[in-house]
Protein backbone atom coordinates (compact mmCIF):
# COMPACT_ATOMS: atom_id res chain seq x y z
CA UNK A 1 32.75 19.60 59.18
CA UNK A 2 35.05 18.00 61.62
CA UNK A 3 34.39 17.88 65.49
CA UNK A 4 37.55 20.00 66.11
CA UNK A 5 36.51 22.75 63.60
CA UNK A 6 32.38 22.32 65.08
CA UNK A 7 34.48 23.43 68.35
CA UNK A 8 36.19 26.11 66.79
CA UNK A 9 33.58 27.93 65.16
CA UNK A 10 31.68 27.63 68.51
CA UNK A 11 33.87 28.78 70.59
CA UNK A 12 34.49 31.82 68.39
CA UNK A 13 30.77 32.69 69.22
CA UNK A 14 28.87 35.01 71.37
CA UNK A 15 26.93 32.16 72.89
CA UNK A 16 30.07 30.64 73.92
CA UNK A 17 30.80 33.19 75.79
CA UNK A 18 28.00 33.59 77.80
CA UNK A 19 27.41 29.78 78.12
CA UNK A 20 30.69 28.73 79.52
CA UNK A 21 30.98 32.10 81.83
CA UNK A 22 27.41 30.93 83.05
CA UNK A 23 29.25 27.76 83.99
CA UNK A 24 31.63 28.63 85.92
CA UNK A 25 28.77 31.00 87.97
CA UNK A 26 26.68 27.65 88.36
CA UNK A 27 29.74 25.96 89.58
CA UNK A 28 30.19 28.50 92.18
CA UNK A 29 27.18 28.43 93.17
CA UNK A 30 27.75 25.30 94.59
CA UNK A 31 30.85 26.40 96.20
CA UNK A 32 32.95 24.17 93.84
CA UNK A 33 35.36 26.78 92.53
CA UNK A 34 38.83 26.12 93.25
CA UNK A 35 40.21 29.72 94.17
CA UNK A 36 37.03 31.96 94.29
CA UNK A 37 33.24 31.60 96.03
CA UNK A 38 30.31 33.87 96.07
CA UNK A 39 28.40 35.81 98.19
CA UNK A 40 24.71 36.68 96.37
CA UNK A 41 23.46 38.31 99.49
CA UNK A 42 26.32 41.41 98.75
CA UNK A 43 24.66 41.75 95.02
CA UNK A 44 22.10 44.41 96.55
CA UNK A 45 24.84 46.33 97.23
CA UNK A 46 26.48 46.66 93.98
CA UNK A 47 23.19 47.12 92.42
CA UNK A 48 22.40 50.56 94.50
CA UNK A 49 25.96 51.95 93.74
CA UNK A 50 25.55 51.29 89.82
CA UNK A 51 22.35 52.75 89.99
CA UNK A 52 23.23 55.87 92.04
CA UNK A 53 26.24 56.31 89.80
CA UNK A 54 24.06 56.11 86.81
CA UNK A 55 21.92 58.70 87.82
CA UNK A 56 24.79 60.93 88.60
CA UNK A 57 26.01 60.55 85.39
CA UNK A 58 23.08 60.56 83.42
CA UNK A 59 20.35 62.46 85.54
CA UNK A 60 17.79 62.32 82.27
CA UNK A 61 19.01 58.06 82.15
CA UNK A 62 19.83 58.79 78.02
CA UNK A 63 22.52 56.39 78.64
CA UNK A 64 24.73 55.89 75.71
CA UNK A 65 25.97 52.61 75.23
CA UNK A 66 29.46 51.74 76.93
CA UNK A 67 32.10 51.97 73.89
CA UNK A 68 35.76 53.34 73.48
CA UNK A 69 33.91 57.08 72.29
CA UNK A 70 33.24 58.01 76.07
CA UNK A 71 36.80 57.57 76.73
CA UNK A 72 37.88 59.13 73.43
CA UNK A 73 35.63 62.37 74.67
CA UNK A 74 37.59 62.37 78.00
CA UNK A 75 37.51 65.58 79.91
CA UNK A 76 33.95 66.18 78.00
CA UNK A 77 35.89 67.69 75.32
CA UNK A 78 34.46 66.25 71.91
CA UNK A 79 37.13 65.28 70.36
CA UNK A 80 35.00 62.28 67.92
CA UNK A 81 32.99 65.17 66.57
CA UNK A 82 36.02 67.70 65.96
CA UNK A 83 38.05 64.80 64.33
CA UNK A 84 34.50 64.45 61.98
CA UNK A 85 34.76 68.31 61.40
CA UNK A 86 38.36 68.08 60.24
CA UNK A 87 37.22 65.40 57.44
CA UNK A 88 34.49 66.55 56.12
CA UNK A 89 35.69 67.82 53.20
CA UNK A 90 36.28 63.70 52.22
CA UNK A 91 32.57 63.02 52.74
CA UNK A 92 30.13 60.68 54.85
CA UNK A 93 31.40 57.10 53.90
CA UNK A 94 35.24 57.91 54.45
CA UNK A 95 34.78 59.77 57.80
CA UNK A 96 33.04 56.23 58.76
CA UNK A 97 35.92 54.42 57.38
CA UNK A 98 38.49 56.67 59.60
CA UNK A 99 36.62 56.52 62.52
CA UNK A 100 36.47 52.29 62.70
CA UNK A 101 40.26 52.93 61.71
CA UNK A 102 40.36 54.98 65.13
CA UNK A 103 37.75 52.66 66.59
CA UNK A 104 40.17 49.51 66.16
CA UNK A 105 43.65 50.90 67.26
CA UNK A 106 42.67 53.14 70.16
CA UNK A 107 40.36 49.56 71.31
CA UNK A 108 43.64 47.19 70.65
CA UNK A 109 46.22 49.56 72.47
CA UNK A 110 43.16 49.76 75.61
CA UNK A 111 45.10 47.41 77.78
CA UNK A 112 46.17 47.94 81.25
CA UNK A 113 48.28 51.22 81.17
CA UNK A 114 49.70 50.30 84.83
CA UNK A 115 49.47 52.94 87.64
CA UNK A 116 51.71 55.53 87.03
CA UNK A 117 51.78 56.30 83.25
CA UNK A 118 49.84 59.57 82.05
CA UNK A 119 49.25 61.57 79.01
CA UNK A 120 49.05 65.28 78.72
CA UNK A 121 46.78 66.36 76.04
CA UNK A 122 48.76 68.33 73.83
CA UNK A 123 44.95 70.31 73.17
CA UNK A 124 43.57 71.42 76.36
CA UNK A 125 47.03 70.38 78.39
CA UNK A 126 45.45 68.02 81.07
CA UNK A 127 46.64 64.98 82.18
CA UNK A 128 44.86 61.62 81.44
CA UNK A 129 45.51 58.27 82.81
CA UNK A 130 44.46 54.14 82.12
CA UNK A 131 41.90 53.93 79.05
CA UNK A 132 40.75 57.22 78.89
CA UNK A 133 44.92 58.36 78.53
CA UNK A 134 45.21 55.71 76.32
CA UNK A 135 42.14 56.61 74.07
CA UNK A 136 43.44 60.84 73.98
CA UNK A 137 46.94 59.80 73.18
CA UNK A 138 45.08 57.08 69.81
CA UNK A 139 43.47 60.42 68.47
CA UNK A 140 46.24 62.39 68.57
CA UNK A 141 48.59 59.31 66.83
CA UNK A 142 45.89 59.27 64.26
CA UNK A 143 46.15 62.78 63.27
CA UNK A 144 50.27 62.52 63.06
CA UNK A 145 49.58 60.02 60.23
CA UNK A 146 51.75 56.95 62.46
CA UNK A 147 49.25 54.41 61.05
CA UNK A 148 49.09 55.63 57.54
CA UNK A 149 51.07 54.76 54.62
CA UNK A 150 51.84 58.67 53.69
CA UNK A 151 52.97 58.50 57.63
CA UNK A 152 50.65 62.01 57.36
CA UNK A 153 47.05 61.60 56.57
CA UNK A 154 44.66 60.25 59.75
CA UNK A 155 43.90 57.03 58.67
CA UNK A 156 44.80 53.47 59.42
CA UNK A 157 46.94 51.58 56.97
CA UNK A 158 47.67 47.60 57.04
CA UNK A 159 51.06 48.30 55.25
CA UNK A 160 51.87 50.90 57.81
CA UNK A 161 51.20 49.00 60.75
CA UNK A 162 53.53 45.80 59.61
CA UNK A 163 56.02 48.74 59.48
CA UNK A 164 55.10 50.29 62.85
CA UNK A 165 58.24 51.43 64.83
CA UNK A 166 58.13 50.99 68.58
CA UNK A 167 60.13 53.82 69.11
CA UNK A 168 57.54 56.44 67.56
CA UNK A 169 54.85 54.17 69.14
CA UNK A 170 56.66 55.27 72.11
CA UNK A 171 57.05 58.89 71.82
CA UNK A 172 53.37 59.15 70.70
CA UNK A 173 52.21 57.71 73.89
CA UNK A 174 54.59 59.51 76.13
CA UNK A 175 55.91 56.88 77.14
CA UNK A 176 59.17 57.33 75.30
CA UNK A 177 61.72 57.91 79.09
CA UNK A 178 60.06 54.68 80.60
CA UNK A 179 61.52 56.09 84.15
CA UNK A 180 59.77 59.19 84.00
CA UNK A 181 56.51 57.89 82.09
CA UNK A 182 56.37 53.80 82.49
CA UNK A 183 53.84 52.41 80.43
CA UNK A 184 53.02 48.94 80.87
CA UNK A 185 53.01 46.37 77.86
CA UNK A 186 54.33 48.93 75.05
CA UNK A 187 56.04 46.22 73.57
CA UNK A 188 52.75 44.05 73.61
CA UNK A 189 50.76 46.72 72.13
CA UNK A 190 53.16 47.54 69.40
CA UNK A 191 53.42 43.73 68.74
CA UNK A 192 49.44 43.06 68.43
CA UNK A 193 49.30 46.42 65.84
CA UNK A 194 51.59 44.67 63.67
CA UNK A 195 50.14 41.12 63.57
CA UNK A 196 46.52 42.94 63.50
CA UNK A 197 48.28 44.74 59.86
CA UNK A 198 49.30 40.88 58.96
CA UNK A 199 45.72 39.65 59.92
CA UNK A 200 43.89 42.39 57.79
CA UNK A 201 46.03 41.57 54.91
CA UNK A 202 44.85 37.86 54.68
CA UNK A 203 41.38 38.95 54.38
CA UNK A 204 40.90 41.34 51.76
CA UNK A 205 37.45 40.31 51.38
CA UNK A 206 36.83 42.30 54.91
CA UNK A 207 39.09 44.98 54.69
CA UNK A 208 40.54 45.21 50.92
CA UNK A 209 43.65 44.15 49.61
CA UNK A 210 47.51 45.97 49.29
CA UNK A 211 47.65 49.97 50.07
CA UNK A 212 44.25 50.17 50.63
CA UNK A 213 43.86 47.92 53.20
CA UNK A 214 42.30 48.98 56.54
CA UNK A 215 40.28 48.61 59.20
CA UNK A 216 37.68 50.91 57.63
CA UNK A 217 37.11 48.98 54.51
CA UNK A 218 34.66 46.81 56.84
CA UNK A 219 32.05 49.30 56.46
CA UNK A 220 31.93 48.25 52.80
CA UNK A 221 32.23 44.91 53.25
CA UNK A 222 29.00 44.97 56.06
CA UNK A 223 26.80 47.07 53.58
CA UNK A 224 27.35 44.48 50.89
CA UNK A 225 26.02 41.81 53.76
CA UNK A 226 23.25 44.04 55.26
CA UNK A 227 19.15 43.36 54.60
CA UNK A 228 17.32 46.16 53.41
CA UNK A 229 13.61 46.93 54.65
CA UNK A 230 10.98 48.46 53.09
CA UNK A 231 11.69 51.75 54.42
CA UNK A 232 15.64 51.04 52.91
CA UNK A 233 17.09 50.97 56.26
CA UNK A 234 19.81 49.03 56.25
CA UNK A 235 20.74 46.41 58.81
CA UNK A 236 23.14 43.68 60.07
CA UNK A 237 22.61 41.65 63.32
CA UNK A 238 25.32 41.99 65.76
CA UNK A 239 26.52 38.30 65.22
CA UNK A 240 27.25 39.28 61.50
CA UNK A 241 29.71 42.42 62.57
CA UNK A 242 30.88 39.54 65.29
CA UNK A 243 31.91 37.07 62.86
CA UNK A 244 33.83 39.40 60.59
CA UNK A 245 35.92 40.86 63.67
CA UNK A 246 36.49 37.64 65.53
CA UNK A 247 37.56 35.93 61.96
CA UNK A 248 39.38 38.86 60.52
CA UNK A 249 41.62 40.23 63.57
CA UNK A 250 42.27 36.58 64.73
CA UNK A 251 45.47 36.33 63.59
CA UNK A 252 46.32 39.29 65.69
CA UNK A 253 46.43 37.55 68.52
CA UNK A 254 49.56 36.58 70.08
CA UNK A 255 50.88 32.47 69.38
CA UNK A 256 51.13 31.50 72.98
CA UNK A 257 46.94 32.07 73.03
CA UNK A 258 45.22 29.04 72.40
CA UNK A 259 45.26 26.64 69.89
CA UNK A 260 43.15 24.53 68.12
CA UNK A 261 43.88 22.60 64.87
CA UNK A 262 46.60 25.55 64.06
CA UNK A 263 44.20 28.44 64.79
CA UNK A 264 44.57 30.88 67.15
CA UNK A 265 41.60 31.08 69.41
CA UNK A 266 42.63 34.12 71.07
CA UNK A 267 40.90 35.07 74.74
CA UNK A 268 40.15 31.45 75.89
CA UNK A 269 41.53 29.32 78.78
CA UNK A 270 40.98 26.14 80.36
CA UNK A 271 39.28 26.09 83.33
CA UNK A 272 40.31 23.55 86.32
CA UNK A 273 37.11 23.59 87.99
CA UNK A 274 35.45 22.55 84.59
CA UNK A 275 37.78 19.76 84.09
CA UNK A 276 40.23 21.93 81.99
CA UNK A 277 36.99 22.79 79.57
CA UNK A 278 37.72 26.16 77.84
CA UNK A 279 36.13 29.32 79.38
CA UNK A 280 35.61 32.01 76.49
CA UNK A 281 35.87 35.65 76.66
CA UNK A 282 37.17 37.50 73.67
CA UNK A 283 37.41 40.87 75.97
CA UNK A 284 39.08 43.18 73.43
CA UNK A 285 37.01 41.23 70.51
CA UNK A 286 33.95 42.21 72.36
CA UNK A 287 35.11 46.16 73.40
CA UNK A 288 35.95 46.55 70.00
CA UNK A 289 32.39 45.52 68.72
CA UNK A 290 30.65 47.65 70.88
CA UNK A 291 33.06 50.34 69.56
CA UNK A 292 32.09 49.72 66.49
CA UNK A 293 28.61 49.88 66.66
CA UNK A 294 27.95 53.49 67.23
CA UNK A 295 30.11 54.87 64.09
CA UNK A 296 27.66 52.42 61.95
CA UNK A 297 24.37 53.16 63.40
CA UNK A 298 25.53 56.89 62.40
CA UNK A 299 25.94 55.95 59.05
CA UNK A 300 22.91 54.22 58.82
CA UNK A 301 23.70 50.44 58.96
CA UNK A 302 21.55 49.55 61.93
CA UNK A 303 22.61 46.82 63.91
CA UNK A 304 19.94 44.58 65.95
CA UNK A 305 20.64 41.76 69.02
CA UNK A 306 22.97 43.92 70.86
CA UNK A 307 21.80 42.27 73.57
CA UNK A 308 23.39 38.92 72.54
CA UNK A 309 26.79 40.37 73.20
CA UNK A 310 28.50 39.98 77.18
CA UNK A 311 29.51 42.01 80.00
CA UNK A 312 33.39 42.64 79.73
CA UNK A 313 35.64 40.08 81.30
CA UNK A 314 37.97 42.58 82.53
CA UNK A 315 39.18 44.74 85.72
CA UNK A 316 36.83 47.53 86.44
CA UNK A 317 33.75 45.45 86.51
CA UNK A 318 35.84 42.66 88.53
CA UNK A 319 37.16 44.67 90.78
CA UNK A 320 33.64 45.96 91.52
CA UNK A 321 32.21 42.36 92.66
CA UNK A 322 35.61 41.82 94.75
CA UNK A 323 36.08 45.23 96.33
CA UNK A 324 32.15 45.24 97.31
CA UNK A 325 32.31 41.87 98.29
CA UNK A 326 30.03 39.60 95.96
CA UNK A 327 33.44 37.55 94.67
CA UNK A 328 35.40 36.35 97.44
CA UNK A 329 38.82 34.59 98.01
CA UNK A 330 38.23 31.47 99.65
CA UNK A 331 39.33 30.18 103.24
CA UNK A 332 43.37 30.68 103.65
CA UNK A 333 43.90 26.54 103.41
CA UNK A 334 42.74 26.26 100.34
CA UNK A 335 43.80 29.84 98.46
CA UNK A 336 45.09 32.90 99.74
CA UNK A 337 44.12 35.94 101.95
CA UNK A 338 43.13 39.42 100.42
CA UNK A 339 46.19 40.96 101.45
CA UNK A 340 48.53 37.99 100.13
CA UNK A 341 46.14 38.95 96.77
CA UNK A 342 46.61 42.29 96.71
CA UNK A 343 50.68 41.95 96.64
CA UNK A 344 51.05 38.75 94.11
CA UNK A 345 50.76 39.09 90.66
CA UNK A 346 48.70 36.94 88.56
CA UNK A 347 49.28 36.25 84.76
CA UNK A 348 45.82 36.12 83.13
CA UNK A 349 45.77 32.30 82.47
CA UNK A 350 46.10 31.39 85.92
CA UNK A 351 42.93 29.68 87.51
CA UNK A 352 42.19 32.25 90.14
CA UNK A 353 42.06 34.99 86.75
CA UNK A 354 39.71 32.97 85.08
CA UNK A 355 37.58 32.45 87.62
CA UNK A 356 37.52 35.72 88.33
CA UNK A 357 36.71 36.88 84.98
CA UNK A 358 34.08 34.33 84.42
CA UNK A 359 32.44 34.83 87.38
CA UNK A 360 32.42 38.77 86.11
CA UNK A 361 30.62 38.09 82.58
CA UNK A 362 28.07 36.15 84.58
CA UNK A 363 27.30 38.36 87.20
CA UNK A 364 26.99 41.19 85.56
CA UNK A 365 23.56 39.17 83.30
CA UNK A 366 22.16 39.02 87.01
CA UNK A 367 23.47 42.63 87.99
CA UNK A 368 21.39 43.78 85.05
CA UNK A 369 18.18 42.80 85.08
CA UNK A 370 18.41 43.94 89.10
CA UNK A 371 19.88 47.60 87.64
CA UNK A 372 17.09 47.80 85.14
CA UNK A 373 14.42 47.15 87.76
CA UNK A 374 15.65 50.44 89.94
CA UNK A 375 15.59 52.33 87.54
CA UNK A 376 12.46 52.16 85.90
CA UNK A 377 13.35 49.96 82.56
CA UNK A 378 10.90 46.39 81.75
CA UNK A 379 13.17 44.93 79.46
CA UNK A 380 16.79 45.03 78.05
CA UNK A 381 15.33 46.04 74.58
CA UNK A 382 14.80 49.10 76.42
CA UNK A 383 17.46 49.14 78.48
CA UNK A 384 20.65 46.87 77.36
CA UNK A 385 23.76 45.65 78.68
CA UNK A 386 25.77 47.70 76.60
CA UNK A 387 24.05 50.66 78.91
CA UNK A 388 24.45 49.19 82.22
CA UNK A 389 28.05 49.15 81.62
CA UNK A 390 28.21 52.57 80.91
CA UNK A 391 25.69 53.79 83.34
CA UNK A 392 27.41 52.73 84.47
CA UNK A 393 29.32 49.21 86.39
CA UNK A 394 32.44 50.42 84.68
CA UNK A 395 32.47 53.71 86.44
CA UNK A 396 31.69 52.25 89.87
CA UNK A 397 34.41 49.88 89.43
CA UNK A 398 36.87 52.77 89.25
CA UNK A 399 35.12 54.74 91.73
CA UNK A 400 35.54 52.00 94.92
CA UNK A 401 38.95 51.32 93.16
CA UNK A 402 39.90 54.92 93.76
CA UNK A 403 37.92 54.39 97.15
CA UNK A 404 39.80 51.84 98.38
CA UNK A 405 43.59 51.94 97.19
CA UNK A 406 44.89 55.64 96.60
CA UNK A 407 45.93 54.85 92.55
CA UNK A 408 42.95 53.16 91.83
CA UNK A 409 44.67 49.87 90.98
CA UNK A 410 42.43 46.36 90.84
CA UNK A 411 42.25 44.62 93.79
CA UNK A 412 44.05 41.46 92.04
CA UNK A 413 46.86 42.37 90.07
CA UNK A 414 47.43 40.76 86.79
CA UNK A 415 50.29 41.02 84.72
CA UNK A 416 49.66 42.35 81.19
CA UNK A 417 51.58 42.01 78.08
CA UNK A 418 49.22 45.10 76.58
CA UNK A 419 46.86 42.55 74.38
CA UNK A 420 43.91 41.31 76.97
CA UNK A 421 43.28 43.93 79.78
């Protein structure tokens, strides 16, 4: 193997992730970020508003794990249980196959909405904005058949999304008058849907081959790679379901990511203050996975190390270290002040964004173990990550967001294309 494919298999990794994000937090630590410094003494603080959140939320602490289904059951109606009703006449293994179809296209179009788009439900007729908008309106573009082949049933088809039109993309979201209803990045998200249909169709191995090709087909793929026990539980480890996501969507990606040797390396950047090594964070490769792991465990494919995967590089769990004051802008001479921040607009591969972001993942290992301690949990085996999100970090985020700036925008604005925040 050469060195340059050793690199890229590494930094397709979970490890990579959390190594090079560790990094950066080290280097900061010593104060030799370029844009960005921390202040550990203001961690306290974020601790004791995730935790009161959390118990607000979850007064029993039966925390589910953070995943694209909270935001799909907006509003607390249950929509991934009335969408399971509606198929059961097509039995247990294809109502897991349609909801990772649903998994993976309401995760890929879970980019920044901007602040003024919405969705009315067409169901209960309430309005629904950022993710949780964006994860009503995927359900109800399943059910009109936009992804399938038939262009009626509620599945997602490779062959269909190569053919997806922007304009019905557009009506489906609402966001078909852009002056009345402006969603950022449409063109983005469209874009990543098709290349995600071109990506699935170079690996039928993962998701089979021609009509029936789709995101579902993993499912059978993973149970032909899972270890059995005695009991016959079946069960992949969470770098297994990593590797098969990270290879087989990486082609979804857009070509101005990355590159190494020809490959698309998706959610990396070079980071300055590491002498221009690459910081790796795979954000939507990572939300995805932890969307993917609850439709699995249901079916009975167990899947162990969950605790190997990250914290989210992305704005809600950013904005809650800036806004509460544990990530800081450095002096004026040698970056910016919050308010010139708060009115420029960053595109994600700019140093200050990848600070930021790294500095997030980081964090949010020490935020954890801190969380876990209030509330009464020894260990993350008891009490993982993929909780302490949803407890929840994420939820504070948008709470001192809200707080703090009347449309509950992040306190650096970044300017998405629809296919990283």
């Amino acid at each position: 193997m050469s060195t340059q494919q050793e690199q890229i298999r590494y930094l397709r990794t979970l490890n990579a992730v959390r190594n090079s994000c560790t990094t950066v937090l080290q280097v900061a630590k010593e104060n030799k970020l370029k844009h960005l410094t921390i202040n550990l003494d203001k961690i306290d603080s974020v601790v004791d508003l995730i935790v009161e959140e959390t118990k607000e939320n979850y007064p029993n602490l039966q925390v589910p794990f953070h995943s694209r289904w909270r935001h799909i059951d907006a509003g607390n109606i249950p929509r991934k249980a009335q969408l399971e009703n509606e198929w059961n006449q097509f039995g247990k293994v294809e109502i897991t196959r349609r909801l990772l179809d649903l998994a993976v296209v309401s995760v890929l179009l879970d980019a920044g909405a901007g602040p003024t788009w919405r969705y009315i439900d067409p169901f209960d007729n309430k309005s629904y904005n950022r993710s949780e908008g964006l994860a009503v309106a995927s359900v109800a573009l399943l059910r009109d058949g936009i992804f399938a082949n038939d262009a009626k049933s509620a599945r997602v088809d490779a062959q269909a999304l190569l053919q997806l039109d922007i304009n019905r993309l557009a009506k489906g979201l609402q966001a078909d008058d852009p002056q009345r209803n402006f969603l950022v990045g449409l063109e983005g998200r469209a874009n990543l849907l098709r290349r995600l249909g071109e990506s699935m169709l170079r690996r039928p191995q993962f998701f089979g081959s021609d009509s029936n090709c789709r995101p579902g087909n993993v499912y059978d793929y993973l149970l032909t790679i899972a270890q059995s026990s005695e009991n016959q539980q079946k069960s992949i480890s969470i770098h297994q379901l990593w590797e098969t996501i990270i290879e087989g969507f990486q082609d979804a990606w857009p070509a101005t990511r990355t590159q190494i040797d020809g490959v698309n390396m998706g959610d990396i950047w070079p980071c300055e203050a590491l002498n221009n090594q690459y910081v790796v964070f795979h954000k939507l490769s990572q939300w995805l996975v932890y969307s993917l792991i609850e439709p699995l465990e249901e079916a009975q494919l167990q899947v162990q190390n969950i605790s190997d995967m990250t914290g989210l590089a992305e704005y809600r769990n950013g904005g809650l270290l800036y806004d509460l004051g544990v990530i800081q802008i450095k002096s004026q001479s040698q970056s910016q002040t919050d308010q010139q921040i708060g009115q420029q607009i960053y595109t994600v591969d700019s140093q200050l964004i990848v600070e930021w972001r790294a500095l997030t993942v980081a964090l949010l290992d020490e935020i954890a173990i801190l969380v876990r301690k209030k509330l009464g949990f020894e260990s993350a085996i008891q009490y993982p990550l993929a909780r302490v999100l949803q407890g929840g970090s994420w939820s504070a985020g948008r709470r001192i967001a809200y707080q703090l700036r009347p449309d509950g925008s992040p306190p650096i604005v970044i300017q998405s294309d629809g296919t990283v925040f």
